[in-house]
Protein backbone atom coordinates (compact mmCIF):
# COMPACT_ATOMS: atom_id res chain seq x y z
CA UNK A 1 -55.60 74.62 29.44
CA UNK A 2 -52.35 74.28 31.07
CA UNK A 3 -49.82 71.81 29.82
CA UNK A 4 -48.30 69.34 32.78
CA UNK A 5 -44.82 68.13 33.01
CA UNK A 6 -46.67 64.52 32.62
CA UNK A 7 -47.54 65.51 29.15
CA UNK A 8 -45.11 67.53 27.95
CA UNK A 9 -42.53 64.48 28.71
CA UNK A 10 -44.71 62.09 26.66
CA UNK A 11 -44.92 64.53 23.73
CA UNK A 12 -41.04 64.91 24.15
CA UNK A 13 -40.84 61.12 24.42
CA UNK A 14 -43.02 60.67 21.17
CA UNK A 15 -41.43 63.85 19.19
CA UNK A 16 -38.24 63.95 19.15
CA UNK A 17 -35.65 60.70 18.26
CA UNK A 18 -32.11 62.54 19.03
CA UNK A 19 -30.32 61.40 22.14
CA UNK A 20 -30.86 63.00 25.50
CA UNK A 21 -28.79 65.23 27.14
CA UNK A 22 -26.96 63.84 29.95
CA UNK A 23 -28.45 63.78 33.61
CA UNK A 24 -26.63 66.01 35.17
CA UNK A 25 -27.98 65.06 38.84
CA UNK A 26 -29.19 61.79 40.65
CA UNK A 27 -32.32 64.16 41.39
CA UNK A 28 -33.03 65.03 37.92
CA UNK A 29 -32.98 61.43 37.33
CA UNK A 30 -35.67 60.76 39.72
CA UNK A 31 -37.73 63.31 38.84
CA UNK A 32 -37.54 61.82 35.48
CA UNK A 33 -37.55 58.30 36.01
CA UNK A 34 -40.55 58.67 38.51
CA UNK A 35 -42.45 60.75 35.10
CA UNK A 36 -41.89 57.82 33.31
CA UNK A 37 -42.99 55.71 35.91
CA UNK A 38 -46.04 57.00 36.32
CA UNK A 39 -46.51 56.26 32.21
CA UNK A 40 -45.48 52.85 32.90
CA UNK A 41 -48.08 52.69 35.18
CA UNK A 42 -50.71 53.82 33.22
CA UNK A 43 -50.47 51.98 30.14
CA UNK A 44 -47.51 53.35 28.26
CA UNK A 45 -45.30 50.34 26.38
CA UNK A 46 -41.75 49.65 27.89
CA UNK A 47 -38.49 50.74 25.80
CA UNK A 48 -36.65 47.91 26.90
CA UNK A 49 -37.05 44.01 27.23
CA UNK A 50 -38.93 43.55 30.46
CA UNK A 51 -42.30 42.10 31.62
CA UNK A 52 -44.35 45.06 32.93
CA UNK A 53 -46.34 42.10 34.88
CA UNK A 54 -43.17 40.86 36.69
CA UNK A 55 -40.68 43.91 36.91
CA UNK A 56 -41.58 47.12 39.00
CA UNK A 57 -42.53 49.80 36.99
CA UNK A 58 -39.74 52.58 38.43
CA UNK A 59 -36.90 49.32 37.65
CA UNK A 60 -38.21 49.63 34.04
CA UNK A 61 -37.97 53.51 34.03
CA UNK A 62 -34.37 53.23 35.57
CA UNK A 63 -33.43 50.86 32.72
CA UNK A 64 -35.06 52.87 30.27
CA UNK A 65 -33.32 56.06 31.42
CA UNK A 66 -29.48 53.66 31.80
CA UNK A 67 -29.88 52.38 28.06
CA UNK A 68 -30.82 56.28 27.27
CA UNK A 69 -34.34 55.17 25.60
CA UNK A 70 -36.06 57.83 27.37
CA UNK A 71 -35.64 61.06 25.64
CA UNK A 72 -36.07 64.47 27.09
CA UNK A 73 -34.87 67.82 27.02
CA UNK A 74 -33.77 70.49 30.22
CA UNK A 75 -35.32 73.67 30.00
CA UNK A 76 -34.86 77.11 31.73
C-alpha cells in the first residue's frame, strides 16, 4: 500500500521537531497549508490558540504555517 502526501505530512508533522525549511513559493504554501487543512478538518488538534468551532480551518493552517508550527520537509 501506497503512502499519500496526506500521510506522509502527518508522520512528518508527528516525527520530526526541527524547524521547517523556508517556503520558498506562495504555491508551496498552499499546497501545504490546504494538507493541513484537510487535518484540521478531520480531527487533527490546532498548533496555535484558535477555536476550531469559530475560525476557518485553512485561517488556522495559515497561522500554523506563519508561526512555523507546521513542520515539513521538500523532497526531490
Amino acid at each position: 500500500m501506497t503512502e499519500t502526501n496526506e500521510e506522509f505530512v502527518e508522520e512528518t508533522l508527528e516525527e520530526t521537531n526541527q524547524t521547517p525549511p523556508e517556503i520558498d513559493s506562495k504555491y508551496r504554501m498552499i499546497i501545504l497549508a490546504a494538507q493541513r487543512s484537510k487535518q484540521l478538518q478531520r480531527g487533527a488538534n490546532p498548533r496555535v490558540d484558535a477555536d476550531p468551532r469559530k475560525t476557518k480551518s485553512t485561517r488556522i493552517a495559515l497561522r500554523e504555517i506563519d508561526e512555523k508550527k507546521v513542520n515539513f520537509e521538500i523532497l526531490n
